[in-house]
Protein backbone atom coordinates (compact mmCIF):
# COMPACT_ATOMS: atom_id res chain seq x y z
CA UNK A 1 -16.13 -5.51 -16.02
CA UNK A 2 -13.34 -5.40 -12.85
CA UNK A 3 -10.79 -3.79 -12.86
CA UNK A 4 -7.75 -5.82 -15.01
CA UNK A 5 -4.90 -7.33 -13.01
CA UNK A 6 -1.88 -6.08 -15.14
CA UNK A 7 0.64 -8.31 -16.16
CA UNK A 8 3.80 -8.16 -13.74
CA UNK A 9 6.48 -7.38 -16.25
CA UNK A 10 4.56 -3.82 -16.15
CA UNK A 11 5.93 -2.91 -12.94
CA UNK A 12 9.53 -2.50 -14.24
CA UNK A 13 7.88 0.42 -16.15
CA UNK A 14 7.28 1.97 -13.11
CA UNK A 15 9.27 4.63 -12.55
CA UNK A 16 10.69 5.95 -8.38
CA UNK A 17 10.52 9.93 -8.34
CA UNK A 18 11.80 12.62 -5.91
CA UNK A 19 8.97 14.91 -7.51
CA UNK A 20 6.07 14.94 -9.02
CA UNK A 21 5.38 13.49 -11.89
CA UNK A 22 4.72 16.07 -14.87
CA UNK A 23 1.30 15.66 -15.05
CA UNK A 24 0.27 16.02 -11.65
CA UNK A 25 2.53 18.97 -11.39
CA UNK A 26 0.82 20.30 -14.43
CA UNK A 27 -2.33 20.07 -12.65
CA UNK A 28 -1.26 21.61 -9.84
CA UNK A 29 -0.11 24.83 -11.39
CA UNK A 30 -3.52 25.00 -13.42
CA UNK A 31 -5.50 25.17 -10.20
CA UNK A 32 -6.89 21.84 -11.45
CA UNK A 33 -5.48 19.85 -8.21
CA UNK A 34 -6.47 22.04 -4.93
CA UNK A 35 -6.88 21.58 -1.52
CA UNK A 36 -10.62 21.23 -2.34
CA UNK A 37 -9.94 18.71 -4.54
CA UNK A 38 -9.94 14.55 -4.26
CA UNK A 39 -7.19 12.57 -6.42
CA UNK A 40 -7.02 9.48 -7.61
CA UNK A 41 -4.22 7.95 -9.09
CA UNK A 42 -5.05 5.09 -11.21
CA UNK A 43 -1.96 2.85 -11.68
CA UNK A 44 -0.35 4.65 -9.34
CA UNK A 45 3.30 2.57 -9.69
CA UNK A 46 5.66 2.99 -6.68
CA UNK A 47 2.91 6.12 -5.58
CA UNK A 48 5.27 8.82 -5.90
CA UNK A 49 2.65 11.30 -6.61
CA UNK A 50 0.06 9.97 -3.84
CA UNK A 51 3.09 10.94 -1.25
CA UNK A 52 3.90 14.11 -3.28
CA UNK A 53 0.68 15.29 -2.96
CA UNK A 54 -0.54 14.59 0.53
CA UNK A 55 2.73 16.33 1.34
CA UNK A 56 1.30 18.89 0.00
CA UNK A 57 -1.83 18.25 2.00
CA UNK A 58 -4.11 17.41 -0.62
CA UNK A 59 -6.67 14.70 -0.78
CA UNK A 60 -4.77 11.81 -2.51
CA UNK A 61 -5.20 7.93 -2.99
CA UNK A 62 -3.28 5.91 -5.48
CA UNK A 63 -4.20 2.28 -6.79
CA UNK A 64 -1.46 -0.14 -8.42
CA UNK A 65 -2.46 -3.70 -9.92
CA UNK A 66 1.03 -4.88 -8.60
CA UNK A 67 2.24 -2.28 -6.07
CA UNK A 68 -0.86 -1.38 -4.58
CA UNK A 69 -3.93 -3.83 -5.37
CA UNK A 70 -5.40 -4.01 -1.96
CA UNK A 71 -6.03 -0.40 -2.33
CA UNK A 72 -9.61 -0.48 -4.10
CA UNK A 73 -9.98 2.79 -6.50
CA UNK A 74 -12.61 5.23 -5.69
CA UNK A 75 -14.24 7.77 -7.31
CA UNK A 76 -12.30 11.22 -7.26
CA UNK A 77 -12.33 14.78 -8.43
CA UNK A 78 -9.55 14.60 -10.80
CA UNK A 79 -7.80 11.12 -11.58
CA UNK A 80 -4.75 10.98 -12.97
CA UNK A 81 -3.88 8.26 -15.59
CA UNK A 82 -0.16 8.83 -15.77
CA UNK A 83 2.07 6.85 -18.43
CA UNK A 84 -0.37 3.91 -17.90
CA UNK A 85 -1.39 3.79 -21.23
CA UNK A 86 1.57 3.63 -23.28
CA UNK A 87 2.64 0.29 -21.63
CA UNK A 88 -0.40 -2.10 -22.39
CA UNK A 89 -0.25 -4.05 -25.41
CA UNK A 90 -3.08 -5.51 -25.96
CA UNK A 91 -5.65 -2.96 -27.45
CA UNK A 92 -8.77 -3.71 -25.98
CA UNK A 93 -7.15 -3.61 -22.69
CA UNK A 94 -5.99 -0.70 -23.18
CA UNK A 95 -9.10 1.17 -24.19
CA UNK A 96 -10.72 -0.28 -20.92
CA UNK A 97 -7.93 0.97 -18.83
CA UNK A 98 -8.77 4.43 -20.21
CA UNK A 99 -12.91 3.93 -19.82
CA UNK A 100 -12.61 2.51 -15.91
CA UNK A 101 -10.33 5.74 -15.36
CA UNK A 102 -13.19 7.90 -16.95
CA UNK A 103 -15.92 6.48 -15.24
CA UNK A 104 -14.22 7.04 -11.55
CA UNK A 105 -13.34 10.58 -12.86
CA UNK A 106 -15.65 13.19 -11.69
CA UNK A 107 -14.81 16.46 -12.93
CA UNK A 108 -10.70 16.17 -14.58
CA UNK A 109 -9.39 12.83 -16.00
CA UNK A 110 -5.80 13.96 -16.48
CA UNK A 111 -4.00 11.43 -19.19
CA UNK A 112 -0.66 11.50 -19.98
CA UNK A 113 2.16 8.88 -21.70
CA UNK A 114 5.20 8.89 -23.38
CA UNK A 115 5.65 10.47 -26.80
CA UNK A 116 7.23 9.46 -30.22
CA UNK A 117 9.94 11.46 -29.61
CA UNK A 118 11.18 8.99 -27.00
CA UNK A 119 11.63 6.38 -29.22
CA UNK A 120 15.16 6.80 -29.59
CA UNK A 121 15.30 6.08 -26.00
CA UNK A 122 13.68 2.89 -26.23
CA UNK A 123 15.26 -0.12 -27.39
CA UNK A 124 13.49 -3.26 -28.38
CA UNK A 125 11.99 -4.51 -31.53
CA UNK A 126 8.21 -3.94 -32.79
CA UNK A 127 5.70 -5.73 -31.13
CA UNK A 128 2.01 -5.27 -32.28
CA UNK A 129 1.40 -1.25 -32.39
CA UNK A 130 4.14 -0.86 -30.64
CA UNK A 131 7.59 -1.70 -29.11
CA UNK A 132 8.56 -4.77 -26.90
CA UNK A 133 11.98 -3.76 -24.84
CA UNK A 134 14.69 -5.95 -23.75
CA UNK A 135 13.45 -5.89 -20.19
CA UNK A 136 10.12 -7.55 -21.78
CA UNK A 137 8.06 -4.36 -20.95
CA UNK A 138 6.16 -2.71 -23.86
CA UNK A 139 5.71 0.55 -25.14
CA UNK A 140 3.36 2.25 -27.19
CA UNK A 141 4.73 5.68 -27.98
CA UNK A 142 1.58 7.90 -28.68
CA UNK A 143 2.38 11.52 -31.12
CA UNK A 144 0.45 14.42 -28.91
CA UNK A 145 -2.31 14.42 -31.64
CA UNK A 146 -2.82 11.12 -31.46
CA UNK A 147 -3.21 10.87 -27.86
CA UNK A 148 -5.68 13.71 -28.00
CA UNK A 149 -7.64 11.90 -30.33
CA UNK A 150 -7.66 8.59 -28.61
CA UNK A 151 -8.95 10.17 -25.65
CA UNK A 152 -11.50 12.31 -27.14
CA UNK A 153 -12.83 8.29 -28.83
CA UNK A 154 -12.60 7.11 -25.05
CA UNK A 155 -14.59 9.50 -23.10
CA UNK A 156 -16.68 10.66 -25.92
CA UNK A 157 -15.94 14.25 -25.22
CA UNK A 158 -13.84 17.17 -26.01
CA UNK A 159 -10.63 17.25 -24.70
CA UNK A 160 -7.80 20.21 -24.45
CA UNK A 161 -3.99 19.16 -24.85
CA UNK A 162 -2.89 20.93 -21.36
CA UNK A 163 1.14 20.46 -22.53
CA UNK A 164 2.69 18.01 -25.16
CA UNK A 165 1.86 14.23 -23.72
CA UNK A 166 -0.88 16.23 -21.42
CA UNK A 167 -4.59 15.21 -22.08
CA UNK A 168 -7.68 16.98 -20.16
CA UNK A 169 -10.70 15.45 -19.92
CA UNK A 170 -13.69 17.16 -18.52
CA UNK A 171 -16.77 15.62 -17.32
CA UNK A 172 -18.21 19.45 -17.71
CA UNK A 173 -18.02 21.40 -20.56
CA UNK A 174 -18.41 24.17 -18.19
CA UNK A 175 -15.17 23.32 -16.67
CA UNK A 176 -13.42 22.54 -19.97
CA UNK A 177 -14.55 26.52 -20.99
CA UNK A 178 -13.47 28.02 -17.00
CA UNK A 179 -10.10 26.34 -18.39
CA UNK A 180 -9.86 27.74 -21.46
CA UNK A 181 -11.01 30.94 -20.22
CA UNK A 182 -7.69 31.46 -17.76
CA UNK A 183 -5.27 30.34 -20.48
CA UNK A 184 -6.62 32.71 -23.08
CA UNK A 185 -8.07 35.66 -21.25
CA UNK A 186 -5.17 37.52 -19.08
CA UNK A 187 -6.42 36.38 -15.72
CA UNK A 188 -8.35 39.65 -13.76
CA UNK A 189 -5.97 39.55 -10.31
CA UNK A 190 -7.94 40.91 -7.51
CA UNK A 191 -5.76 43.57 -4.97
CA UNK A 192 -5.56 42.47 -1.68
CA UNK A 193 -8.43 44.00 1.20
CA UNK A 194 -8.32 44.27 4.57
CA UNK A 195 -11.11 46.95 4.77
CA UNK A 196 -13.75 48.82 2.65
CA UNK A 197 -11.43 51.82 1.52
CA UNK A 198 -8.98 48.56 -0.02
CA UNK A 199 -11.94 46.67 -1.44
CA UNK A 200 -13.01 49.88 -3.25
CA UNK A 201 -9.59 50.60 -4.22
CA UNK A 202 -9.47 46.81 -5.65
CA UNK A 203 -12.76 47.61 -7.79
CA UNK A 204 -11.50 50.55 -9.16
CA UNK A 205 -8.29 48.37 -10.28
CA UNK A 206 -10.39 45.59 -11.68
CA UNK A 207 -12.91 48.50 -13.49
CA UNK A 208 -9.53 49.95 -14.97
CA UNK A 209 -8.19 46.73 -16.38
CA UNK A 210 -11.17 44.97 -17.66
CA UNK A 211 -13.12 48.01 -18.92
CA UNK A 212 -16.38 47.94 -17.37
CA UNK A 213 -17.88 47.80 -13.29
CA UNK A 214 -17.54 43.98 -11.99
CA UNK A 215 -20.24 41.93 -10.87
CA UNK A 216 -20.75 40.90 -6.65
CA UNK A 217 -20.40 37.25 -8.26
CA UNK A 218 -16.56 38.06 -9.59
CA UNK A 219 -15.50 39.25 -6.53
CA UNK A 220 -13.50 37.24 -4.21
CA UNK A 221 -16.05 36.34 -1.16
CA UNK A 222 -13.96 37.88 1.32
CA UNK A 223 -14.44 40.99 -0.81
CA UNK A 224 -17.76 40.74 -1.25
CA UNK A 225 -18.31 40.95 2.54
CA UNK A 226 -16.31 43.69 3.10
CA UNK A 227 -18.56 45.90 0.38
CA UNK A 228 -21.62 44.32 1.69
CA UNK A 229 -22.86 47.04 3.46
CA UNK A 230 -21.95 49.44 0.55
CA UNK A 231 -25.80 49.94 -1.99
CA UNK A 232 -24.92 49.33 -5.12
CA UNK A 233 -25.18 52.02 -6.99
CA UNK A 234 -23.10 54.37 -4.39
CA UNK A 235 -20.45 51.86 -4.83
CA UNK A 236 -20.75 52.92 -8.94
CA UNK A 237 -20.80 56.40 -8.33
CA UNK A 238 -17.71 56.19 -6.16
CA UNK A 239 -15.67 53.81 -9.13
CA UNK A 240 -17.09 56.07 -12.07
CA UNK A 241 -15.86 58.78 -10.11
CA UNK A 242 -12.22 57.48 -9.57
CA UNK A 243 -11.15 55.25 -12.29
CA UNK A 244 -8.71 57.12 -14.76
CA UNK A 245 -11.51 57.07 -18.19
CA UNK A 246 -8.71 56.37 -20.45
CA UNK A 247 -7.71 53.47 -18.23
CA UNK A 248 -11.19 51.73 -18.66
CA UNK A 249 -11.02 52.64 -22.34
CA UNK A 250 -7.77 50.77 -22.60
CA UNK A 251 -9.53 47.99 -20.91
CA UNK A 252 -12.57 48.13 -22.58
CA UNK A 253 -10.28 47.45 -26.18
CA UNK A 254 -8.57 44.71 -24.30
CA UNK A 255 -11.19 42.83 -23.02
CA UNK A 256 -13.05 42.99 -26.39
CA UNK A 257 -10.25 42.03 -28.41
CA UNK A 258 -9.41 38.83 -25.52
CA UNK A 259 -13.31 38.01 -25.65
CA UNK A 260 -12.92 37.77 -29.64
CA UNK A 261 -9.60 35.53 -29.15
CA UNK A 262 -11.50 33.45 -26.72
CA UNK A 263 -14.49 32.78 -29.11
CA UNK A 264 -12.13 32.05 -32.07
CA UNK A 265 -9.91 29.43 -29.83
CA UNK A 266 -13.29 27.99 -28.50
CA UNK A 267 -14.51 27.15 -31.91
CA UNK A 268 -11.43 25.52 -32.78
CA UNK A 269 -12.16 23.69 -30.23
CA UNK A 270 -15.83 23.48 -29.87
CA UNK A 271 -18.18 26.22 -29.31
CA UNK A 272 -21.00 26.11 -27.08
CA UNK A 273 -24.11 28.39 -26.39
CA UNK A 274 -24.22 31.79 -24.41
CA UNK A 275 -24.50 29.97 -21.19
CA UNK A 276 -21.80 27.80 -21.31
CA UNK A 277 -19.70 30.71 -20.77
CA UNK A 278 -17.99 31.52 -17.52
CA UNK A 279 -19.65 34.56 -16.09
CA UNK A 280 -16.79 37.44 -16.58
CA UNK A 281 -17.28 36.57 -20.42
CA UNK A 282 -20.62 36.48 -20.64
CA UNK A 283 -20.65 39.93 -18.71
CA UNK A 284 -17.81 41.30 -21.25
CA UNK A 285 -20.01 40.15 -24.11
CA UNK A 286 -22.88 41.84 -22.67
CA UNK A 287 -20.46 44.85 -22.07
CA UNK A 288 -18.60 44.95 -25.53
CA UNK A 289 -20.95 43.28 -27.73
CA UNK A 290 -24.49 44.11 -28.98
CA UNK A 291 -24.96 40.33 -29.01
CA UNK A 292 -23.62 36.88 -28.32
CA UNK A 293 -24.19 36.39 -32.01
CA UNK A 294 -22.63 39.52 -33.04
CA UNK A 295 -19.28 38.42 -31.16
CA UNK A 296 -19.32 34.82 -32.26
CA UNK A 297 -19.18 36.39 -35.78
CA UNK A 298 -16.82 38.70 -35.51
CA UNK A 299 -14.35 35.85 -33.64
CA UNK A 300 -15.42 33.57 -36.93
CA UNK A 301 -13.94 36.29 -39.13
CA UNK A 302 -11.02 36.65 -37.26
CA UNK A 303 -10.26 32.61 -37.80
CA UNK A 304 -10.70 33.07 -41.05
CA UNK A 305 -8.32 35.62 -41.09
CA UNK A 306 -5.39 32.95 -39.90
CA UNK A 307 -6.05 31.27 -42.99
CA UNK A 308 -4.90 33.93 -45.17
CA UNK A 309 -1.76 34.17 -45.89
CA UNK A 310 -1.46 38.20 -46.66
CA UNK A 311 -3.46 39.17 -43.62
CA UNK A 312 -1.23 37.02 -41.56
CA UNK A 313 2.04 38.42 -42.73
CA UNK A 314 0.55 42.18 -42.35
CA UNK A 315 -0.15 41.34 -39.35
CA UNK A 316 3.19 39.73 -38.28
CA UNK A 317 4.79 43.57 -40.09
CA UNK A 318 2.31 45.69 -37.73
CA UNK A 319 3.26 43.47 -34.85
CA UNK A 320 4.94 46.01 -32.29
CA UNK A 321 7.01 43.17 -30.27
CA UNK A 322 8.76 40.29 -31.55
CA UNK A 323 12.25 39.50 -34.60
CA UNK A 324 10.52 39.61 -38.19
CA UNK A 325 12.50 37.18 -40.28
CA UNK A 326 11.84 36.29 -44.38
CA UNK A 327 10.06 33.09 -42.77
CA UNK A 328 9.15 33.85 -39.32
CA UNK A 329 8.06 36.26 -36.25
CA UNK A 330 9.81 35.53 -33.04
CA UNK A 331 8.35 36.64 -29.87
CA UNK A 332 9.28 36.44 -26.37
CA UNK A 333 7.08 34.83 -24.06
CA UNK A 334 6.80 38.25 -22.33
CA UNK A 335 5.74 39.80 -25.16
CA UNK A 336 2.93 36.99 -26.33
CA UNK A 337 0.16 39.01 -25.31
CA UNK A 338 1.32 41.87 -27.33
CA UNK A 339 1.24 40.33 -30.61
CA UNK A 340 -1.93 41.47 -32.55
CA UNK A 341 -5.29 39.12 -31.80
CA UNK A 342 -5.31 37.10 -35.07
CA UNK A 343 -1.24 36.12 -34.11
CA UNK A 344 -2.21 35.22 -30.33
CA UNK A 345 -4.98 33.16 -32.38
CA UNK A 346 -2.53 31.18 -34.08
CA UNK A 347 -0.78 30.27 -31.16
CA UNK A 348 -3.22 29.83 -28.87
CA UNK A 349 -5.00 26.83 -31.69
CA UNK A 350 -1.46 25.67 -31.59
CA UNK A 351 -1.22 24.83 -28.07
CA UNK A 352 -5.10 23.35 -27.36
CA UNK A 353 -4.08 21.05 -30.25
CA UNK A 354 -1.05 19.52 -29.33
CA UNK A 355 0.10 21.38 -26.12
CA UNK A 356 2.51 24.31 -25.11
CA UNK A 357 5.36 22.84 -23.88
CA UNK A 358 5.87 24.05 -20.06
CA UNK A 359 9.07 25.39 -20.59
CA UNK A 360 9.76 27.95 -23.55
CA UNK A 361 11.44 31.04 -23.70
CA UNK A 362 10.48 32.48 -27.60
CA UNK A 363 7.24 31.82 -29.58
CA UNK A 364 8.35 31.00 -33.49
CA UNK A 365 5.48 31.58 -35.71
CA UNK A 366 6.11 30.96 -39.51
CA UNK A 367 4.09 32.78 -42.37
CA UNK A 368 5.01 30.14 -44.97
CA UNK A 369 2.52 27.47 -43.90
CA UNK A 370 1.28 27.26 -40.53
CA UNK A 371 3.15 25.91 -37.86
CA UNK A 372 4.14 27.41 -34.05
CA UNK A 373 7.81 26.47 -32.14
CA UNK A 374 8.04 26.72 -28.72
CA UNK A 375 12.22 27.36 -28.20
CA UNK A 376 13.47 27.11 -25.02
CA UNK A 377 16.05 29.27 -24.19
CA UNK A 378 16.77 28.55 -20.13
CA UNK A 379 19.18 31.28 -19.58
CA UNK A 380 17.72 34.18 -21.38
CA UNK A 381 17.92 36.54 -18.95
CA UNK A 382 21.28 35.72 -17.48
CA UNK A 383 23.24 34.77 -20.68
CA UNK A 384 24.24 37.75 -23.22
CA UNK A 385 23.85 34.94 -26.36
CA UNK A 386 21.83 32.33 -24.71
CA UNK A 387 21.89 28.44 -25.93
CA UNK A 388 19.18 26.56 -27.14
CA UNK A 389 17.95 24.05 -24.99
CA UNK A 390 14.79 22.34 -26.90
CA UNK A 391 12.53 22.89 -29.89
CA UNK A 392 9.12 21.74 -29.95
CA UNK A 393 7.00 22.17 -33.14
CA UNK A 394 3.18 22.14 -34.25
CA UNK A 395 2.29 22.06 -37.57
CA UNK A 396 -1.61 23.74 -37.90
CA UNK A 397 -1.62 22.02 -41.31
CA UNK A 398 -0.81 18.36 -40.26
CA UNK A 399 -1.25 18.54 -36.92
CA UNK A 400 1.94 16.29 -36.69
CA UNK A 401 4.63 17.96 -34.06
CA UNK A 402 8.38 17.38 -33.41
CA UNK A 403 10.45 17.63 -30.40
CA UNK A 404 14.28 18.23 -30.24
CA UNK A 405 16.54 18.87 -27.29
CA UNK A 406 20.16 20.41 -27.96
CA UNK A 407 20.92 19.80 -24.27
CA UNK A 408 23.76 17.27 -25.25
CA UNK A 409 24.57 18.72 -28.35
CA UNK A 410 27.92 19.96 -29.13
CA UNK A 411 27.86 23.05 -30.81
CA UNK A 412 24.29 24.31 -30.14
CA UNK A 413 22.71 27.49 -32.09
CA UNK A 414 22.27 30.66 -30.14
CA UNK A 415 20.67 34.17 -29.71
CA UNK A 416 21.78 37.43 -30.79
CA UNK A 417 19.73 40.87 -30.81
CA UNK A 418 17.97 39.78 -27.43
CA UNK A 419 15.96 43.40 -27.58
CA UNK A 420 14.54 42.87 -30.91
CA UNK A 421 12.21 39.72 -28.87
CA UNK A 422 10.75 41.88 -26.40
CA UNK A 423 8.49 44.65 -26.52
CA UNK A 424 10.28 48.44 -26.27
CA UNK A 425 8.84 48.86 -23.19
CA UNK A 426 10.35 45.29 -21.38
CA UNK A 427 12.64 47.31 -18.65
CA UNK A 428 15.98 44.55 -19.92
CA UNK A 429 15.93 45.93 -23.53
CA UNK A 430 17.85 49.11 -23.07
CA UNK A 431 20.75 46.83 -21.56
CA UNK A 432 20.11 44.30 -24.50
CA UNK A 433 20.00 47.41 -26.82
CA UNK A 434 23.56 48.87 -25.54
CA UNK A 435 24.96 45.33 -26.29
CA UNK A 436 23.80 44.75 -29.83
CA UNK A 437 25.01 48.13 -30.29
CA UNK A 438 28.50 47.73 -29.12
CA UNK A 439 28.52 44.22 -31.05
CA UNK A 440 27.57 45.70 -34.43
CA UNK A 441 30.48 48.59 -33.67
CA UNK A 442 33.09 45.78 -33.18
CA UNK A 443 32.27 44.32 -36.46
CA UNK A 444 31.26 40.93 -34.98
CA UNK A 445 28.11 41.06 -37.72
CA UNK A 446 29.30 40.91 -40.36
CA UNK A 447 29.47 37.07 -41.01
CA UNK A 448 26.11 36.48 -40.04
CA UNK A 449 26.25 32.92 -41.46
CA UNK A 450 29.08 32.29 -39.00
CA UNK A 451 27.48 33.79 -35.83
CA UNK A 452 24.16 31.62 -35.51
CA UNK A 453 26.15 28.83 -33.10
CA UNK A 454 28.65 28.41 -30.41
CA UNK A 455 31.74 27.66 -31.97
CA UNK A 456 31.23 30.09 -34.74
CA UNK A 457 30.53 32.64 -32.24
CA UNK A 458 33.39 31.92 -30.31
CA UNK A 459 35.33 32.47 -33.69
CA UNK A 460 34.27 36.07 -34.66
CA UNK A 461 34.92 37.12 -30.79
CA UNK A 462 38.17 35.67 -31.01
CA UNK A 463 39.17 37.23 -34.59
CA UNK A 464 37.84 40.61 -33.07
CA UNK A 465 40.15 40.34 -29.68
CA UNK A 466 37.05 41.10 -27.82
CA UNK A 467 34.82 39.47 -25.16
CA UNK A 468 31.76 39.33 -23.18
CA UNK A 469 31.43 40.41 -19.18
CA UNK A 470 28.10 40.16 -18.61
CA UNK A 471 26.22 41.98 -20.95
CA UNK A 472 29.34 44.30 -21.88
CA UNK A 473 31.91 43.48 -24.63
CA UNK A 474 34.98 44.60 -23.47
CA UNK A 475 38.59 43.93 -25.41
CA UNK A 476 40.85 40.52 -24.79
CA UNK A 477 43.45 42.37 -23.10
CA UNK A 478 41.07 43.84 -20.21
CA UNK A 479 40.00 40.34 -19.35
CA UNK A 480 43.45 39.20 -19.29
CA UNK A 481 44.20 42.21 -17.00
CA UNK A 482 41.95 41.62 -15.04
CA UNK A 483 42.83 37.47 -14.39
């Protein structure tokens, strides 16, 4: 079947950009789109991201029924199908639209549209399974499940939610686990090596963090040719020798306990056989594990584990980072990896099935039910109550999610306690510490129900004649002095 010459009132739908488009630049920051690596764009619009990303000096062609149709599609690496989708009306069409992309994809079909959270933001009246708009374009607003799902009947495969509106599509399951591997397992940075002494020094670092002697194959290649003339086994006897044994040990318990989060998110997901694996878990199975088997069960156990209700809520009180609440733990981004396995579980299955949003600030996992927020707060850092910006939330149960920016709101709802996010050890929570501190002193919690939102905030400052420089609350009068 050729390729379907779209109908022309699509091309008000497309879009001019500056930047990329969030997709590609999603893609870009997962490694997925490389200098090694061909792109196609299909329905590439006005070809924003074909400029974007041979500026870039990547391999990059676009095609465009109306804007570029001379432009014949070829097969690619990774194609992106980029709010194409969501602006087809008629069904069948659309399904095709999704196939052709699949069939020129060779390794990453990248899909994304617009979401039902948009449809505020669209006016028009319905129009088969979807919306026709006054400028006679159409739209057919897709929930992040539901896209997921669509694509996954398209391609016939397993697919990964890479952010909220952000489908992968893998023509590998190999590649779909590689993926899955970086986003679950803290990635294993190599030091830098100029010479042999360096490289060493690098595979004593890597020994100490992942808990057992790398493989040549894990090594960078430039690494591997600076040990090349090194046997073997005097390279072991030199590591065993200098790596700090209670370094490795600390390793060893992370490594197991990200291998057993790994397996867990991967049968959420789909598991496959022993092989599938990328190589640095197969090796930490072989390391930790007396068996593939063995792991796989004790990663089914701890899934089980997120369905009960007790173990989760023991876990959230024995969780060393992060704001207990009657309903809720709240964790700091920084902190994530902190949180004990079976709570990195639960938000890890939250994000493969509907997508972590690429901005958040504080992970919001409730022990009534099952469902994840991602909260952005933009200003953390910088701001001594910082502002919500946008909420974005997966229900585990239902699968359904909901999106909600505060950016325009009035009288948003803030942050207090900053240090009680973070782990003891994050080098800002003295600072936050001393603040809460002189807060509580002032009296300015003692309202609580008044505190949780700008103007009420603004109140209890007011009412105590004090307010904030930087992170130090100071009294009216000195910041009238000081004008």
């Amino acid at each position: 079947m050729p390729d379907l010459y779209w109908e022309s009132d699509r091309r008000l739908t497309a879009i001019g950009r500056t930047t990329l488009s969030v997709a590609a630049r999603q893609a870009v920051v997962d490694g997925e789109v490389n200098a090694a690596t061909s792109v196609l764009d299909y329905g590439s619009g006005r070809g924003d991201d074909v400029r974007g990303l041979r500026e870039m000096r990547f391999q990059a062609h676009g095609w465009d029924p109306f804007y570029a149709p001379n432009e014949a599609p070829r097969a690619a690496d990774v194609v992106l199908l980029t709010y194409v989708l969501n602006v087809i009306e008629d069904p069948a069409e659309r399904r095709h639209a999704l196939r052709r992309a699949w069939e020129l994809t060779e390794r990453l079909l990248v899909v994304t549209t617009r979401l039902t959270w948009d449809r505020s933001k669209v006016r028009g009246q319905q129009y088969e399974d979807g919306v026709l708009t006054s400028r006679r374009t159409f739209q057919h607003l897709f929930s992040p499940a539901e896209l997921r799902t669509y694509v996954e009947q398209g391609t016939g495969i397993r697919c990964v939610s890479a952010a909220p509106g952000i489908v992968y599509a893998y023509k590998s399951d190999d590649a779909r686990l590689r993926y899955l591997a970086r986003k679950v397992v803290p990635h294993a940075d190599w030091l830098a090596s100029e010479d042999t002494g360096s490289a060493i020094a690098a595979v004593v670092d890597y020994t100490e963090r992942r808990g057992r002697l790398p493989r040549l194959e894990e090594m960078p290649a430039e690494m591997a040719k600076l040990l090349a003339h090194v046997q073997p086994n005097e390279l072991h006897r030199i590591v065993r020798k200098s790596a700090a044994p209670q370094k490795v040990d600390a390793g060893a318990r992370t490594s197991t306990l990200s291998t057993l989060l790994f397996l867990a998110v991967e049968l959420f997901n789909g598991r496959g056989p022993y092989g599938s694996l990328p190589i640095s878990l197969q090796l930490d199975v072989k390391a930790f594990f007396s068996s593939y088997k063995e792991a796989c069960r004790r990663a089914d156990r701890l899934l089980l584990k997120l369905r009960d209700d007790s173990y989760v809520r023991g876990a959230m009180q024995a969780s060393k980072v992060g704001k207990l609440t009657p309903t809720a733990l709240y964790v700091h981004r920084r902190a994530a990896d902190q949180m004990p396995t079976v709570l990195r579980l639960y938000e890890h299955c939250a994000s493969i099935a509907a997508g972590r949003p690429p901005s958040w600030t504080v992970a919001k996992l409730r022990h009534q039910g099952r469902a994840v927020s991602w909260l952005d707060y933009p200003k953390f850092d910088t701001d001594p109550h910082p502002k919500l910006h946008s909420s974005y939330v997966v229900d585990l149960t239902t699968l359904k999610t909901s999106y909600k920016s505060y950016e325009e709101a009035l009288n948003r709802p803030l942050l207090h306690r900053k240090h009680e996010f973070l782990a003891p050890d994050d080098p800002d929570a003295p600072k936050y510490r001393r603040l809460t501190q002189s807060e509580v002193r002032a009296g300015l919690y003692r309202h609580p129900h008044l505190i949780g939102t700008e103007d009420g905030w603004k109140g209890e400052l007011l009412r105590s004649g004090r307010a904030l420089r930087g992170h130090r609350l100071v009294r009216r009068k000195e910041v009238n002095q000081a004008k």
